[in-house]
N, C-alpha and C. Protein backbone atom coordinates (compact mmCIF):
# COMPACT_ATOMS: atom_id res chain seq x y z
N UNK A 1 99.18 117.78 95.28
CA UNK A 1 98.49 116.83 96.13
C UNK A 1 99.30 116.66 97.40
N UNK A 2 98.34 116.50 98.54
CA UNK A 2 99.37 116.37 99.93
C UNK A 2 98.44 115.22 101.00
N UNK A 3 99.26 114.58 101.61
CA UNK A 3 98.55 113.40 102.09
C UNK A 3 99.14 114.20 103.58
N UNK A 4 98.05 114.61 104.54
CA UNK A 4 99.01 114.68 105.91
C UNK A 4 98.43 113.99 106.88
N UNK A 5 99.38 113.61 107.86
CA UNK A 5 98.97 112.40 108.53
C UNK A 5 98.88 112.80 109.62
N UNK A 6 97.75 111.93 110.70
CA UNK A 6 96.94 113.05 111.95
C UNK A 6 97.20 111.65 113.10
N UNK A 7 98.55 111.40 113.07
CA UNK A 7 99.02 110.51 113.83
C UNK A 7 98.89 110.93 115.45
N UNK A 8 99.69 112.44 115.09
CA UNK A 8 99.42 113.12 116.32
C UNK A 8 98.33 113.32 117.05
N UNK A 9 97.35 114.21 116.08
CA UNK A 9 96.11 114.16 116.85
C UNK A 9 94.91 112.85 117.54
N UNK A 10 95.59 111.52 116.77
CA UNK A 10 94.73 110.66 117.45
C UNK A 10 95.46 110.31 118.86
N UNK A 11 96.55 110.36 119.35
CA UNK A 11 97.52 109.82 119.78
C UNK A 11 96.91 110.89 121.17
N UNK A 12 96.62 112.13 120.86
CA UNK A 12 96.40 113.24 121.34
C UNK A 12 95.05 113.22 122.46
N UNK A 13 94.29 112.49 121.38
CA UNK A 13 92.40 112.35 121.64
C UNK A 13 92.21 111.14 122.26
N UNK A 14 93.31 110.09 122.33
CA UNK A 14 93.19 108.95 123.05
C UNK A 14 94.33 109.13 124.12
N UNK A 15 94.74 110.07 124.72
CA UNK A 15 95.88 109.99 125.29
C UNK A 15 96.87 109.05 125.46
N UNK A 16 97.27 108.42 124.82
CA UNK A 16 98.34 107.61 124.54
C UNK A 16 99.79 108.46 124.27
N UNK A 17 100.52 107.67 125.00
CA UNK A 17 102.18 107.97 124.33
C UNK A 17 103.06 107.62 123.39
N UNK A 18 103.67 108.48 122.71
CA UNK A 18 103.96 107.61 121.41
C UNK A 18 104.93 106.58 121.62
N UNK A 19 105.66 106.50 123.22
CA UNK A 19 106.51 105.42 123.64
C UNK A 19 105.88 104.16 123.25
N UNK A 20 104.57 103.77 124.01
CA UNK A 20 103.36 102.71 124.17
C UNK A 20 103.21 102.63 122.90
N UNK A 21 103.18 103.55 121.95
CA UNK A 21 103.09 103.00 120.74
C UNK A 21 103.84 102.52 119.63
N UNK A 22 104.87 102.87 119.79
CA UNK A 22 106.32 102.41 119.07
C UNK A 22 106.38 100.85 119.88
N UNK A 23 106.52 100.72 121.06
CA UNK A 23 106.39 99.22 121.39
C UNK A 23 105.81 98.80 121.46
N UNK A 24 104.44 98.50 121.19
CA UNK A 24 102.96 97.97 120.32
C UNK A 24 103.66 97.58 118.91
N UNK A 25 103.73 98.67 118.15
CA UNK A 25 104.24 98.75 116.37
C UNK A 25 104.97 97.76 116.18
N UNK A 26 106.68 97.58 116.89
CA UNK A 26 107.79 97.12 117.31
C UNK A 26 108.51 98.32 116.29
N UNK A 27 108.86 99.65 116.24
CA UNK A 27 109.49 100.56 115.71
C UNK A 27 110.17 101.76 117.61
N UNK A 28 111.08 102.35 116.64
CA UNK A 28 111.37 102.98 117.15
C UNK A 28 110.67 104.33 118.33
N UNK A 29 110.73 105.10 118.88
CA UNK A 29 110.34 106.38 119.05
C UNK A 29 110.31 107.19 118.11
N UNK A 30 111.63 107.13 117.58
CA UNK A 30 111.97 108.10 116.55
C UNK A 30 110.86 108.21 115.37
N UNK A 31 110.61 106.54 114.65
CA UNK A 31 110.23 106.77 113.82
C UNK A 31 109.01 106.56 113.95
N UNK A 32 108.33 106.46 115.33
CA UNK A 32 106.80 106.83 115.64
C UNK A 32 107.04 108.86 114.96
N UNK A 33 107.87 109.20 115.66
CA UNK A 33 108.35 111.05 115.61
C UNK A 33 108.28 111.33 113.57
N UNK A 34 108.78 110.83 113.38
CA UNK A 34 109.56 110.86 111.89
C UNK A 34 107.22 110.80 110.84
N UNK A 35 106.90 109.91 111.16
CA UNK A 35 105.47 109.37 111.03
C UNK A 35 104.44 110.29 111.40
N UNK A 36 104.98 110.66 112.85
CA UNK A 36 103.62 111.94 112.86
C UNK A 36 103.85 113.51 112.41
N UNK A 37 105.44 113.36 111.92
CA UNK A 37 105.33 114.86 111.34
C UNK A 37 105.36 114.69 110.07
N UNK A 38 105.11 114.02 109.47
CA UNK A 38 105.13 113.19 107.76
C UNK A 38 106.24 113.28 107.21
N UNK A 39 107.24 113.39 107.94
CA UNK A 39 108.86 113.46 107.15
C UNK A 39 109.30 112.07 106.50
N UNK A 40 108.09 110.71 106.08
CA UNK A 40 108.52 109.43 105.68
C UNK A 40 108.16 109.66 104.40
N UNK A 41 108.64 109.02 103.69
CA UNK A 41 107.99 109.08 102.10
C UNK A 41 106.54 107.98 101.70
N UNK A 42 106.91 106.93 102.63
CA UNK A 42 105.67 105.53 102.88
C UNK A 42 105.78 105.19 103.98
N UNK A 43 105.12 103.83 104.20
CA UNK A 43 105.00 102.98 105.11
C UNK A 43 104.28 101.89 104.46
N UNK A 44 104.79 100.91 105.71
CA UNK A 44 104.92 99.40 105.05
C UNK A 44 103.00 99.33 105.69
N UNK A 45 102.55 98.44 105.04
CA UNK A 45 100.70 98.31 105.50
C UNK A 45 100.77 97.30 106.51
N UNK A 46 101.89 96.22 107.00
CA UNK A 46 101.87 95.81 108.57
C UNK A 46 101.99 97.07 109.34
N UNK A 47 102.88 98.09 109.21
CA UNK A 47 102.78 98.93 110.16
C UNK A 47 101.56 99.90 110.43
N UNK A 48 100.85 100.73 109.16
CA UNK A 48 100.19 100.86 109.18
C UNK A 48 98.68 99.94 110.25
N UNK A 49 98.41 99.05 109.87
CA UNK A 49 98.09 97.96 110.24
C UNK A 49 98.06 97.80 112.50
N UNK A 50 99.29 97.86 112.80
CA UNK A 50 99.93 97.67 113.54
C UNK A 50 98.65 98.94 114.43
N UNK A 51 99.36 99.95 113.75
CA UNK A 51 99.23 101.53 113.99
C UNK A 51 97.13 101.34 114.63
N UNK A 52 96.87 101.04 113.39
CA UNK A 52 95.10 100.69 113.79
C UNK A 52 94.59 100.09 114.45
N UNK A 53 95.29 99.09 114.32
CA UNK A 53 95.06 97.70 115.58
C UNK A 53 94.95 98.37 117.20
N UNK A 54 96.21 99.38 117.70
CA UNK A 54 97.15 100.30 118.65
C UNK A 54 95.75 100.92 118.74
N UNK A 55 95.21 102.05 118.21
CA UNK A 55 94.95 102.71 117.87
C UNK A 55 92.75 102.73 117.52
N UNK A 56 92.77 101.60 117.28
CA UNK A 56 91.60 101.45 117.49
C UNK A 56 90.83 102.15 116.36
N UNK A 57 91.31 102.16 115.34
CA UNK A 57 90.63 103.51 114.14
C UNK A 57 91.23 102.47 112.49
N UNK A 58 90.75 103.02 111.60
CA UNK A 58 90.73 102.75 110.23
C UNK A 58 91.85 103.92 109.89
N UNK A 59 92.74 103.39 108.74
CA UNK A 59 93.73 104.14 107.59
C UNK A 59 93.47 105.35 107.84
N UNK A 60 91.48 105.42 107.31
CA UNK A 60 91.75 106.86 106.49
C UNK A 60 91.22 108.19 107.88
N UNK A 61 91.31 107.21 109.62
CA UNK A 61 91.50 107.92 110.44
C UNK A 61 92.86 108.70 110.76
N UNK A 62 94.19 107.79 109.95
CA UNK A 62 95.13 108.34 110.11
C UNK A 62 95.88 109.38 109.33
N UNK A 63 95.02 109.55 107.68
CA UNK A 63 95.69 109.74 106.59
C UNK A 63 94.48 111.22 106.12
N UNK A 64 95.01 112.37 105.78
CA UNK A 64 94.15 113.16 104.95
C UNK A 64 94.46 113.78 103.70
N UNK A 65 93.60 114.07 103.00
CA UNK A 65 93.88 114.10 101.93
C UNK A 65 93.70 115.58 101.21
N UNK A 66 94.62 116.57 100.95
CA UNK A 66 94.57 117.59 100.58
C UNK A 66 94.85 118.10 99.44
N UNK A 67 94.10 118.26 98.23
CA UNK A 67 94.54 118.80 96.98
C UNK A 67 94.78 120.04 96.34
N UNK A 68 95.75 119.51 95.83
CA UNK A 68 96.70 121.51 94.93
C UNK A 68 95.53 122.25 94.78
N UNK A 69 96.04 123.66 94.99
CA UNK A 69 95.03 124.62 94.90
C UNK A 69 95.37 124.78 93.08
């Protein structure tokens, strides 16, 4: 099972920077960086949260869902 996260591509389709969005969130750059290449194990659901609010979209705009072959 693989959850990958399309942080990038919304970020991408709304042209936004992930600067503007780390200080929206109140997080880092980094770990805006760390989030859109899925190198986190979770996230807290204020941030999440945060992220949608920013972002203008629902969870499962950010989250996909890919199962074992």
């Amino acid at each position: 099972m693989s959850i990958r996260i399309k942080l990038d591509e919304l970020l991408l389709s709304r042209k936004v920077r992930s600067k503007d969005l780390a200080e929206f969130v109140g997080i880092t750059e980094q770990n805006i960086s760390l989030i859109k290449t899925g190198q986190v194990k979770g996230i807290r659901f204020n941030t999440l949260a945060k992220l949608c609010e920013f972002l203008d979209c629902q969870p499962g705009d950010l989250l996909a869902y890919t199962p074992d072959e």
